[in-house]
PDB file of N, CA and C in Angstrom:
ATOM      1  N   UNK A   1      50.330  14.967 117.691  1.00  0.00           N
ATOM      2  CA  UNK A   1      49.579  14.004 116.909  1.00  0.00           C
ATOM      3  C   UNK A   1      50.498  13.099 116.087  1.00  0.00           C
ATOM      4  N   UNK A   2      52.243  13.648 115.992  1.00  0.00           N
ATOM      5  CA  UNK A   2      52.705  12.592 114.703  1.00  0.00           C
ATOM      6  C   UNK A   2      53.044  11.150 115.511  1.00  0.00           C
ATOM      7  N   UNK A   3      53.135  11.359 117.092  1.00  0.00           N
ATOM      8  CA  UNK A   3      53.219   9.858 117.619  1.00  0.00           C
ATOM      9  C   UNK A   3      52.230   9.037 118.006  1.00  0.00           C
ATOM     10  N   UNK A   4      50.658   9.449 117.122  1.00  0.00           N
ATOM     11  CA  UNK A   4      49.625   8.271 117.000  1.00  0.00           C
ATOM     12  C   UNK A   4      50.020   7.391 116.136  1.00  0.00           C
ATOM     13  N   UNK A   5      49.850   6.233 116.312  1.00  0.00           N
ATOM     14  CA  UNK A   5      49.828   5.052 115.169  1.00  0.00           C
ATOM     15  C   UNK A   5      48.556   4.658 115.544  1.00  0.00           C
ATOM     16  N   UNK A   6      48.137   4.102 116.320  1.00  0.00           N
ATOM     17  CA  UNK A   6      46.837   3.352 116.757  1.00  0.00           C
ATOM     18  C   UNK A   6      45.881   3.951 117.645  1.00  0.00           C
ATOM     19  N   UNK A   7      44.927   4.043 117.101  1.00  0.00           N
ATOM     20  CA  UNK A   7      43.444   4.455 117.757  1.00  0.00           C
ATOM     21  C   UNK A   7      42.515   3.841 118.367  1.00  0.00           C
ATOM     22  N   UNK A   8      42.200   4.053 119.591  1.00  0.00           N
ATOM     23  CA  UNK A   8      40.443   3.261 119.881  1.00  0.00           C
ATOM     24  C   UNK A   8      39.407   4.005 119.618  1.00  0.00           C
ATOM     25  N   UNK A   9      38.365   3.763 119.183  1.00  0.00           N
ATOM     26  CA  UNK A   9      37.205   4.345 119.132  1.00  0.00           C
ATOM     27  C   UNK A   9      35.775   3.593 120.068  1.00  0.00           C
ATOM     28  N   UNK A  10      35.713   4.104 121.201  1.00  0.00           N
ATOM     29  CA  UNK A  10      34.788   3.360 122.085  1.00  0.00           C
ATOM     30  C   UNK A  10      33.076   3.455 121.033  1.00  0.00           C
ATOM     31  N   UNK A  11      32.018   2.548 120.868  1.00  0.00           N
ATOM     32  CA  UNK A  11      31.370   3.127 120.253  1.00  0.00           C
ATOM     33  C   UNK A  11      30.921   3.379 118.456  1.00  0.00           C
ATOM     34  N   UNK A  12      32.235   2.883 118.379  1.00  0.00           N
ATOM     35  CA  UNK A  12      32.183   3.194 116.699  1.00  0.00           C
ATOM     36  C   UNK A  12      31.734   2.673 115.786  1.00  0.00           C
ATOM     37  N   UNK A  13      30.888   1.804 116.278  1.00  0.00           N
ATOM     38  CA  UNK A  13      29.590   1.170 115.028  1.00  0.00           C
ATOM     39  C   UNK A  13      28.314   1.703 114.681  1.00  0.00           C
ATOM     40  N   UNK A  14      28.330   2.823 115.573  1.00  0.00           N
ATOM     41  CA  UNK A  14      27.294   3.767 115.757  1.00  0.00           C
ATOM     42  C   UNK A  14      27.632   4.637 114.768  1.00  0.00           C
ATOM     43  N   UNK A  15      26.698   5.217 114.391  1.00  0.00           N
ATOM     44  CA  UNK A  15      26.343   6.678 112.976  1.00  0.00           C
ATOM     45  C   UNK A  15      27.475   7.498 113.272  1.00  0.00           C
ATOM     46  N   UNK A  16      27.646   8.338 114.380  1.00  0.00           N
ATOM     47  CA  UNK A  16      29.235   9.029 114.745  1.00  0.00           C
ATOM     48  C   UNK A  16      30.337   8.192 114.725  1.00  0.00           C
ATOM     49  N   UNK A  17      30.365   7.105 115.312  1.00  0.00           N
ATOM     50  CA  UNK A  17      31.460   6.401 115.458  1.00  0.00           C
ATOM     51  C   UNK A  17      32.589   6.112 114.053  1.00  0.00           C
ATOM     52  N   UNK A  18      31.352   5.348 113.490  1.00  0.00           N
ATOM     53  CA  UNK A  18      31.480   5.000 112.006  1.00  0.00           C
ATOM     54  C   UNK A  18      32.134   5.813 111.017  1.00  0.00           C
ATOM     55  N   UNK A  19      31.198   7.282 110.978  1.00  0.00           N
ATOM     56  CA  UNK A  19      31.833   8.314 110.332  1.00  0.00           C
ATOM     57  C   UNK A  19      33.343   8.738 111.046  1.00  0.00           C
ATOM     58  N   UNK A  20      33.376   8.561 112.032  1.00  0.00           N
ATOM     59  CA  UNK A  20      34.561   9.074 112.569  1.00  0.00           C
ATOM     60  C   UNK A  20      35.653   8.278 111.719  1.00  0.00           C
ATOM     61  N   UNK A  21      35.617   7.270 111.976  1.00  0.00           N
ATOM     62  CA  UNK A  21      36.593   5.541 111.422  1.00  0.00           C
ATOM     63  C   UNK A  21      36.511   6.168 109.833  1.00  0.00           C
ATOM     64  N   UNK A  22      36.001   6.280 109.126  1.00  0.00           N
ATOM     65  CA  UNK A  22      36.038   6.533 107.820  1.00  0.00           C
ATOM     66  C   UNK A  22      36.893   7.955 107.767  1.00  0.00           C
ATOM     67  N   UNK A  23      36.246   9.045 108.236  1.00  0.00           N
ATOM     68  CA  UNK A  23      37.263  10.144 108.273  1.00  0.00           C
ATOM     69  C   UNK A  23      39.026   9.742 109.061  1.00  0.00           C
ATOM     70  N   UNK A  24      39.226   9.160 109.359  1.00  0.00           N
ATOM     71  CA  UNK A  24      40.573   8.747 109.975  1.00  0.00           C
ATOM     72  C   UNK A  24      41.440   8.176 108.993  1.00  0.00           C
ATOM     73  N   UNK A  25      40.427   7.025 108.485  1.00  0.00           N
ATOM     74  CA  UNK A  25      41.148   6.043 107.621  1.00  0.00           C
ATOM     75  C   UNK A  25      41.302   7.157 106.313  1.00  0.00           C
ATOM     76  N   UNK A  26      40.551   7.461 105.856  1.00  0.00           N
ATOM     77  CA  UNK A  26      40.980   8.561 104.951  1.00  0.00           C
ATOM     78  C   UNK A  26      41.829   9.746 105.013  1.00  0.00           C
ATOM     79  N   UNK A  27      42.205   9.920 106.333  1.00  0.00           N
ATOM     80  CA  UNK A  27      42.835  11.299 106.116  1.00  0.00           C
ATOM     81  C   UNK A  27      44.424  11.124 107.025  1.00  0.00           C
ATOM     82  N   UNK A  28      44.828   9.822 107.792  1.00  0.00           N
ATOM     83  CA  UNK A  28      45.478   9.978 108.482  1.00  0.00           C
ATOM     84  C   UNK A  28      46.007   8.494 108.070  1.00  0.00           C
ATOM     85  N   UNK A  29      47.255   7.770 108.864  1.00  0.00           N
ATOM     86  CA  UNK A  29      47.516   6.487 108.705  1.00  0.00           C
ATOM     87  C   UNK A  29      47.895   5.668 109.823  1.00  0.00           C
ATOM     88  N   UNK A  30      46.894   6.313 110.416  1.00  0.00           N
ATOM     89  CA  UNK A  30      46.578   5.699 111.966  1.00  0.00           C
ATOM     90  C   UNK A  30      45.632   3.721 111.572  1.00  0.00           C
ATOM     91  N   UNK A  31      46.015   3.201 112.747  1.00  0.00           N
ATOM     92  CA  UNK A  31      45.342   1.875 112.258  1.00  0.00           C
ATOM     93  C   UNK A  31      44.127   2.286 113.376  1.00  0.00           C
ATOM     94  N   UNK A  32      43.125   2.130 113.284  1.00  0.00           N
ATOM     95  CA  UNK A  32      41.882   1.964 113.492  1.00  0.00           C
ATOM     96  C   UNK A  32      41.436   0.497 115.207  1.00  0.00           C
ATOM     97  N   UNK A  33      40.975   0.345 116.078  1.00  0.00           N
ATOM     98  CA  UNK A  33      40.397  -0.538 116.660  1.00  0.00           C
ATOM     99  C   UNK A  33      39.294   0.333 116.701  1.00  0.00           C
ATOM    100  N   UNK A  34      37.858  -0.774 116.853  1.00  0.00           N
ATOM    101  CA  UNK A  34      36.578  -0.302 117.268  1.00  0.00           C
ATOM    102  C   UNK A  34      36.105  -1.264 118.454  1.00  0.00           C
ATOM    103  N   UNK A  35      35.979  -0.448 120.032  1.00  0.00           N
ATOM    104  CA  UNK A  35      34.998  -1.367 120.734  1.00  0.00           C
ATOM    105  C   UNK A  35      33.304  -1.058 120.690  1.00  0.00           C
ATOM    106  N   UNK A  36      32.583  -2.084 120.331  1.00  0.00           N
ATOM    107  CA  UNK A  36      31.237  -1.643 120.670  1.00  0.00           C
ATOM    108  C   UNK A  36      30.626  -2.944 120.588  1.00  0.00           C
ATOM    109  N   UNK A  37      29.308  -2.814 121.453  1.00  0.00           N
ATOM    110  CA  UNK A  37      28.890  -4.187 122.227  1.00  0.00           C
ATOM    111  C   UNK A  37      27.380  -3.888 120.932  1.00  0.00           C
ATOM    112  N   UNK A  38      27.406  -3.540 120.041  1.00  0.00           N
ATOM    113  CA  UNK A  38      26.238  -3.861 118.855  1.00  0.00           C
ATOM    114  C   UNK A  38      25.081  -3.404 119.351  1.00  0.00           C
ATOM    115  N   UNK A  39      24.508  -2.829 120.586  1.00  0.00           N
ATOM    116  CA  UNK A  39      23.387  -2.591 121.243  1.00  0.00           C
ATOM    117  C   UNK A  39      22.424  -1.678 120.038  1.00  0.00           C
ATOM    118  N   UNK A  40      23.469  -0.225 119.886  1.00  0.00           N
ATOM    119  CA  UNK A  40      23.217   0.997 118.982  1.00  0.00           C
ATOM    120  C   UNK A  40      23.956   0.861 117.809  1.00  0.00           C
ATOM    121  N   UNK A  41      24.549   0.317 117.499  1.00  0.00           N
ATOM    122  CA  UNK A  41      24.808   0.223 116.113  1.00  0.00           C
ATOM    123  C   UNK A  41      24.982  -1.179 115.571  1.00  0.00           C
ATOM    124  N   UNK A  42      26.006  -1.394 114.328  1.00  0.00           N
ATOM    125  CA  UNK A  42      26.198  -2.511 113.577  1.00  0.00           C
ATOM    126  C   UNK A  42      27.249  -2.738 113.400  1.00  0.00           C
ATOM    127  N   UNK A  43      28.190  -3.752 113.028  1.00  0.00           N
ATOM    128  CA  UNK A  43      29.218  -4.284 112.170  1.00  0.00           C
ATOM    129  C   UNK A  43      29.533  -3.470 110.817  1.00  0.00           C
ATOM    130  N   UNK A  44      28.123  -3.632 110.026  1.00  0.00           N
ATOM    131  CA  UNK A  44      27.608  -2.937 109.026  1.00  0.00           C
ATOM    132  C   UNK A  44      28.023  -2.076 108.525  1.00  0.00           C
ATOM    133  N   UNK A  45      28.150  -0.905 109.860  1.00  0.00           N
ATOM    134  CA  UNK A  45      28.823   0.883 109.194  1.00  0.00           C
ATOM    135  C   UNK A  45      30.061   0.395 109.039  1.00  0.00           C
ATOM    136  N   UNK A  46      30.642   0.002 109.364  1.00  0.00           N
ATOM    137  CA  UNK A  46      32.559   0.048 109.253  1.00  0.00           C
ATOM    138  C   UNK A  46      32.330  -0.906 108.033  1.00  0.00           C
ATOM    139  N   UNK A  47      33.194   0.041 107.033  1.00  0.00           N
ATOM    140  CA  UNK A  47      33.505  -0.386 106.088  1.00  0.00           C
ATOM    141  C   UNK A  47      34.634  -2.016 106.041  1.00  0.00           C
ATOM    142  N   UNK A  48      34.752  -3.038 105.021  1.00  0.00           N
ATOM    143  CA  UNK A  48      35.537  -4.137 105.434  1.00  0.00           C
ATOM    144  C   UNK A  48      36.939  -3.859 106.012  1.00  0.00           C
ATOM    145  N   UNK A  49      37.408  -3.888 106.428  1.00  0.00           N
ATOM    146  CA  UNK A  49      38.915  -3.978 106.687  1.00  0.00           C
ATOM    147  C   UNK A  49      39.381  -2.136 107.389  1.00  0.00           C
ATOM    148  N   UNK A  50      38.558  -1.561 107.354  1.00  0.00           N
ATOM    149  CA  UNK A  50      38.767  -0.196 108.085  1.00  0.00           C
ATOM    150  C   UNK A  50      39.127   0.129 109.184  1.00  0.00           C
ATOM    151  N   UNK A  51      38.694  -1.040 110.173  1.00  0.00           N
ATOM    152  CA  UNK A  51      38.937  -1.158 111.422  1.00  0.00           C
ATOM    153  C   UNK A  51      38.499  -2.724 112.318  1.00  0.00           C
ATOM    154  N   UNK A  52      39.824  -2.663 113.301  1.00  0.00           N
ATOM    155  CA  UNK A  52      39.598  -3.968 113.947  1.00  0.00           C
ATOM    156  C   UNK A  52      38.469  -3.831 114.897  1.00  0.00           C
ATOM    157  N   UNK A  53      37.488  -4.792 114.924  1.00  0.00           N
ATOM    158  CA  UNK A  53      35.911  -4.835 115.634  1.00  0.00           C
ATOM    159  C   UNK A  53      36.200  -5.742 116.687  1.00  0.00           C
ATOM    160  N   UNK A  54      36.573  -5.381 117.823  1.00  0.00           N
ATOM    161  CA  UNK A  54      36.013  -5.629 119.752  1.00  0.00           C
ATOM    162  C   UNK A  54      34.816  -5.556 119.596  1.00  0.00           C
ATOM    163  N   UNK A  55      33.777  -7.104 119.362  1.00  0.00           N
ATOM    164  CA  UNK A  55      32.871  -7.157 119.968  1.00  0.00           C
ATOM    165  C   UNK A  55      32.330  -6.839 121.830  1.00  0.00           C
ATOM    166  N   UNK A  56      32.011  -6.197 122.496  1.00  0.00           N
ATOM    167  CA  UNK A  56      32.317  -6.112 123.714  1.00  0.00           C
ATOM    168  C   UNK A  56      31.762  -5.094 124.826  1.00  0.00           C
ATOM    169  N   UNK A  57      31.460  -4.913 125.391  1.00  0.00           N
ATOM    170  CA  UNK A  57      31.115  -3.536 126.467  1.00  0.00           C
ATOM    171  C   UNK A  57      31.815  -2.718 126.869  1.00  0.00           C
ATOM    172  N   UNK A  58      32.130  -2.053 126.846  1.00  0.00           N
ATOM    173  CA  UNK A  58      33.545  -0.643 127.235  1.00  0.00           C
ATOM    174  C   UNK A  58      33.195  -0.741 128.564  1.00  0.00           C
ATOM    175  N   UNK A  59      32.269  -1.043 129.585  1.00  0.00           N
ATOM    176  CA  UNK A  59      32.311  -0.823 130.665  1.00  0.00           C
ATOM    177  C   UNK A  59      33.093  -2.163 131.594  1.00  0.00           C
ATOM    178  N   UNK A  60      33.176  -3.180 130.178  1.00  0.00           N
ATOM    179  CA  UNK A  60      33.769  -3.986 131.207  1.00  0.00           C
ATOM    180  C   UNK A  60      35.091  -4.307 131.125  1.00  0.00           C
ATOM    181  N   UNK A  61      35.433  -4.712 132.636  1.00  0.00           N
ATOM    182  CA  UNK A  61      37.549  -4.419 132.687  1.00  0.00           C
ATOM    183  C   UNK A  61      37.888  -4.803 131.733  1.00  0.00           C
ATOM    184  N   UNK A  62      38.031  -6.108 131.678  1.00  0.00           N
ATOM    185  CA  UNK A  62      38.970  -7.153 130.739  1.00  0.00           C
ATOM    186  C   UNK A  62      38.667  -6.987 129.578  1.00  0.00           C
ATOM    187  N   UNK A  63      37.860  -5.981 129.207  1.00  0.00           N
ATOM    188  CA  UNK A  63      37.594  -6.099 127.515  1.00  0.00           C
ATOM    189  C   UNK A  63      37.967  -4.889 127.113  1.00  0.00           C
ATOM    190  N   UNK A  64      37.928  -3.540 128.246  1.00  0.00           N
ATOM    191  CA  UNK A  64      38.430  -2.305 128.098  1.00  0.00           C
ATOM    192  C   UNK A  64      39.905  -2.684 127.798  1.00  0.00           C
ATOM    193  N   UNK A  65      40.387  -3.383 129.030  1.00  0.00           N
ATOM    194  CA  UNK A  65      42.004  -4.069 129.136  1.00  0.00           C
ATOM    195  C   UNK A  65      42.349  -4.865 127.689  1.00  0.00           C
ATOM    196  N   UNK A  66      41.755  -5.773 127.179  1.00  0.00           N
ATOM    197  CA  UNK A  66      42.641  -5.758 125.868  1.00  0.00           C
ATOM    198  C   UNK A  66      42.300  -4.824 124.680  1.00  0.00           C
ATOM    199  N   UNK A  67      40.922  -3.910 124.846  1.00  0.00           N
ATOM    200  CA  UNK A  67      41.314  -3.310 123.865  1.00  0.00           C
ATOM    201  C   UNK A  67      42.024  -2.084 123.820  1.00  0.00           C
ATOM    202  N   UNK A  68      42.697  -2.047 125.095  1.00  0.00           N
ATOM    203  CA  UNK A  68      43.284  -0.873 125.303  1.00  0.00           C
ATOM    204  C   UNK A  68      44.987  -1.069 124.931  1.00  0.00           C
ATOM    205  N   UNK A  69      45.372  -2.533 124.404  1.00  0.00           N
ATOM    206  CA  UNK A  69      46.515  -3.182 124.468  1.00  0.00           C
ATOM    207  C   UNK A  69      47.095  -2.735 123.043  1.00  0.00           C
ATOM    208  N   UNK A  70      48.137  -1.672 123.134  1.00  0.00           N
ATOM    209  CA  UNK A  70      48.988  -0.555 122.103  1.00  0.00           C
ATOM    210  C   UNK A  70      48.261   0.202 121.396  1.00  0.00           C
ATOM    211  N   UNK A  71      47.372   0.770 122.097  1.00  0.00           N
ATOM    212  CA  UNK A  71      46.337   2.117 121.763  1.00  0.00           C
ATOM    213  C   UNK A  71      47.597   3.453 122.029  1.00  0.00           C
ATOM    214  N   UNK A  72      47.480   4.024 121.453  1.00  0.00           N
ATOM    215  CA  UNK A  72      47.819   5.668 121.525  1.00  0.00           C
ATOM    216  C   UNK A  72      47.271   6.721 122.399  1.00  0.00           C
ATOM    217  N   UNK A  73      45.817   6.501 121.309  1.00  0.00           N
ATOM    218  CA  UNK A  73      44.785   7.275 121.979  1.00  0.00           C
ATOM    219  C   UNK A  73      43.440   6.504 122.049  1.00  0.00           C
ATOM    220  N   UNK A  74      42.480   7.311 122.302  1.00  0.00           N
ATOM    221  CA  UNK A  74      41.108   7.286 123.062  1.00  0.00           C
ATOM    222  C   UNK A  74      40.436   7.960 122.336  1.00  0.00           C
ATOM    223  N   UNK A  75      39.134   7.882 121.627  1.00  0.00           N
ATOM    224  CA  UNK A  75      37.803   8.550 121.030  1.00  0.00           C
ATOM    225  C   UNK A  75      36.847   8.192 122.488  1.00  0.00           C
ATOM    226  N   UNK A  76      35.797   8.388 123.063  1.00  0.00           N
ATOM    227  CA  UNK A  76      35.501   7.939 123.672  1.00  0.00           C
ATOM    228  C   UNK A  76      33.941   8.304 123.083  1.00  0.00           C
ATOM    229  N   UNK A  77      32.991   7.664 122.419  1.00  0.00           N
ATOM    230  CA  UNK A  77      31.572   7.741 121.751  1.00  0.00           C
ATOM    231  C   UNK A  77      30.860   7.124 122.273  1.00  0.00           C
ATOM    232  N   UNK A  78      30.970   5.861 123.065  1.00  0.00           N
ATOM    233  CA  UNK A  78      30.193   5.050 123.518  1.00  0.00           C
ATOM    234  C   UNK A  78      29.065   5.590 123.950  1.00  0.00           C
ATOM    235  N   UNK A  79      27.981   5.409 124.673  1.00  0.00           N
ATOM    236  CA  UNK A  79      27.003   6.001 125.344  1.00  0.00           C
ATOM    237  C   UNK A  79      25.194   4.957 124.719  1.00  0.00           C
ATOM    238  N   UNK A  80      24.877   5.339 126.047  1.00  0.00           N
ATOM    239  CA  UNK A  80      23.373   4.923 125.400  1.00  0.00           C
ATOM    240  C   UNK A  80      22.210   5.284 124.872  1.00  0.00           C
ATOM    241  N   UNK A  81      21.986   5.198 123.710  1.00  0.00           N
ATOM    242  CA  UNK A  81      20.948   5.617 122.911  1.00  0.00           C
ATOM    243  C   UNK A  81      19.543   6.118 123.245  1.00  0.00           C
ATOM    244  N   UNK A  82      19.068   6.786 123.433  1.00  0.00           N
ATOM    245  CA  UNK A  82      17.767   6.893 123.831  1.00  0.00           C
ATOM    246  C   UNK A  82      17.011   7.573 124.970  1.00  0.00           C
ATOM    247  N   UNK A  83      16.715   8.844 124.933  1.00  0.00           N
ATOM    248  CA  UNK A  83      16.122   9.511 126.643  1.00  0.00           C
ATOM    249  C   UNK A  83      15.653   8.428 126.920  1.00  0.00           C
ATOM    250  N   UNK A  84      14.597   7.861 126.640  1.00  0.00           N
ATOM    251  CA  UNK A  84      13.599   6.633 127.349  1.00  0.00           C
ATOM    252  C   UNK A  84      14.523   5.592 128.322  1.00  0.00           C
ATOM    253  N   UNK A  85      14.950   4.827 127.871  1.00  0.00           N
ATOM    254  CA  UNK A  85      16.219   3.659 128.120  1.00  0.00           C
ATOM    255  C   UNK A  85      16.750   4.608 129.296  1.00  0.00           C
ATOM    256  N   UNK A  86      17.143   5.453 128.853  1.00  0.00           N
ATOM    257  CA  UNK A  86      18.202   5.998 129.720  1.00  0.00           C
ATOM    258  C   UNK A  86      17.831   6.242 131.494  1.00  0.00           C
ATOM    259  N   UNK A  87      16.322   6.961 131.376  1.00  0.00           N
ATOM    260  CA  UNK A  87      15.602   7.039 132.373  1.00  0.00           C
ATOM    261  C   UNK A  87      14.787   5.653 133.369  1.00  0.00           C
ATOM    262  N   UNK A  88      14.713   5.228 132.282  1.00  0.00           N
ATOM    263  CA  UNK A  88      14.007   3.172 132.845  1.00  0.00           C
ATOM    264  C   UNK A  88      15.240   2.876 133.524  1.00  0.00           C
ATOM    265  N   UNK A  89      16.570   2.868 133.011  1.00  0.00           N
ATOM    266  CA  UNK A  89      17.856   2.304 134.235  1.00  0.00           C
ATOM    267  C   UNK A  89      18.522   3.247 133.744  1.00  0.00           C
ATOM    268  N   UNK A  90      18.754   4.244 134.175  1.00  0.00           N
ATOM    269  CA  UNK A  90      20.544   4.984 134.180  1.00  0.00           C
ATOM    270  C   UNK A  90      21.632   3.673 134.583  1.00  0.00           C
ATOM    271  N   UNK A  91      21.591   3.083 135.656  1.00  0.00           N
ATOM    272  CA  UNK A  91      22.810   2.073 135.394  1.00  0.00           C
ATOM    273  C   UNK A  91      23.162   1.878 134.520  1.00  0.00           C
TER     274      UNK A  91
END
């Protein structure tokens, strides 16, 4: 763990995500990226300046591809909200 500097958190505008980003920034001195496409969560939870916000879809290349640009590691939270949704299109 001492050769993390930088984190992604797929997801992290979401209620887990969020809390995750706050427990990090508090306990470690890792810099923070967040991708999440706003579907299930907000801007909102991440506190100002806590973490850099990838508006964006994790499923898609070129946006996985830069936000994957001097990541360390991987959280991977993303996912879609809801039995209902989920069953109307699994795609």
């Amino acid at each position: 763990m001492a050769d993390i500097e930088r984190v992604l958190i797929t997801g992290g505008c979401g209620f887990i995500g969020a809390n995750l980003v706050r427990f990090l920034k508090d306990r470690t001195a890792w810099s923070v990226r967040v991708i999440d496409d706003l579907r299930g969560g907000t801007g909102a939870h991440l506190h100002q300046g806590m973490a850099e916000l990838v508006v964006g879809d994790a499923s898609d290349k070129e946006t996985a591809r830069r936000s994957l640009e001097g990541v360390d590691a991987v959280v991977h939270l993303a996912a879609q909200t809801g039995v209902i949704p989920s069953l109307k299109d699994p795609e």
